[in-house]
Protein backbone atom coordinates (compact mmCIF):
# COMPACT_ATOMS: atom_id res chain seq x y z
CA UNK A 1 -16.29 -17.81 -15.22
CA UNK A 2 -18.74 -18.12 -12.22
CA UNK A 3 -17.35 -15.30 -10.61
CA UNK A 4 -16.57 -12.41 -13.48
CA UNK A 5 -18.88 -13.60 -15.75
CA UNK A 6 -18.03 -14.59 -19.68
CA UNK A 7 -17.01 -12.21 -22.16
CA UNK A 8 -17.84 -12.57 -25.98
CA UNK A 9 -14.76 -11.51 -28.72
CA UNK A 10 -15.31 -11.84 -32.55
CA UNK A 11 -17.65 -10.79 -34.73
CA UNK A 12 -19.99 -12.93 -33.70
CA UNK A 13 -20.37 -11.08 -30.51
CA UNK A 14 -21.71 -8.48 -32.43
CA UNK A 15 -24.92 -10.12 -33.18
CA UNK A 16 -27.47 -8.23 -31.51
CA UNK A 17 -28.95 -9.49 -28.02
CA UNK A 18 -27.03 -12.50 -28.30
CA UNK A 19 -25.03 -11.04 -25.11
CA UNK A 20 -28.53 -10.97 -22.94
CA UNK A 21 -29.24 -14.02 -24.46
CA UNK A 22 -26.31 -16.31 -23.40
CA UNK A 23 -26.78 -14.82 -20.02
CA UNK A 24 -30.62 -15.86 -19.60
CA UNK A 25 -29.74 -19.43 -20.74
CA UNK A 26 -26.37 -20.16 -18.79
CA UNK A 27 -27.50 -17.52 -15.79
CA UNK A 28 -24.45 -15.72 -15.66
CA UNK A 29 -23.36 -12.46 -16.83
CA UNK A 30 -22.49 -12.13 -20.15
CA UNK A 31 -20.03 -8.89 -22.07
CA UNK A 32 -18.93 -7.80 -25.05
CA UNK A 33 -15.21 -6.84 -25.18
CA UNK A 34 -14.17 -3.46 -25.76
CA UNK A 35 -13.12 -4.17 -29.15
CA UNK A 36 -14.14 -7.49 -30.06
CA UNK A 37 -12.67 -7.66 -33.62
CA UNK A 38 -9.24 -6.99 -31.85
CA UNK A 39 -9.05 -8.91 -28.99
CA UNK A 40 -8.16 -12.42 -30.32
CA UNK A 41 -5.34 -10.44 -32.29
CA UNK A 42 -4.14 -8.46 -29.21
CA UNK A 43 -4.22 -11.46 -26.92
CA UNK A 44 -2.31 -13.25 -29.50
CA UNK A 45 0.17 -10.10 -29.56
CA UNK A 46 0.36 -10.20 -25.61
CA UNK A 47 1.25 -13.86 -25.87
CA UNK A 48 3.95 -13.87 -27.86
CA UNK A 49 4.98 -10.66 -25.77
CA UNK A 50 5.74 -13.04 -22.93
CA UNK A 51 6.44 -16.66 -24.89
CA UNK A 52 9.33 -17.31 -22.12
CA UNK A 53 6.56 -17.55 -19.48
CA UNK A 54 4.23 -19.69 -21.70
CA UNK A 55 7.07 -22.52 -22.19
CA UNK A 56 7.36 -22.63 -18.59
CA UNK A 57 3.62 -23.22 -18.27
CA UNK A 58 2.90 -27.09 -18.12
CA UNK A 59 -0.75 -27.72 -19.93
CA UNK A 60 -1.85 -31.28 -20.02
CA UNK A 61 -4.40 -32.88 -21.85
């Protein structure tokens, strides 16, 4: 995050200024994503795309 910066998905990200906002309050940059009604669907879509490599990966708590 320090180094790309945080981008905004959902419709909330829409709200205007609320990009310029975020980024005057946590001093980083801040983006919308190309198509931020999409990209919580298409990342889900990508996931499931490669659901071997996702078992593999150990998360813990």
């Amino acid at each position: 995050i320090v180094e790309n910066g945080i981008v905004l998905t959902g419709g909330g990200s829409l709200i205007r200024g609320l990009d310029q906002y975020l980024s005057t309050v946590v001093k980083l940059p801040v983006y919308i994503a190309e198509e931020p009604l999409l990209a919580v669907a298409k990342g889900t879509g990508e996931a499931l795309n490669q659901i071997d490599l996702l078992q593999q990966t150990n998360f813990e708590d």
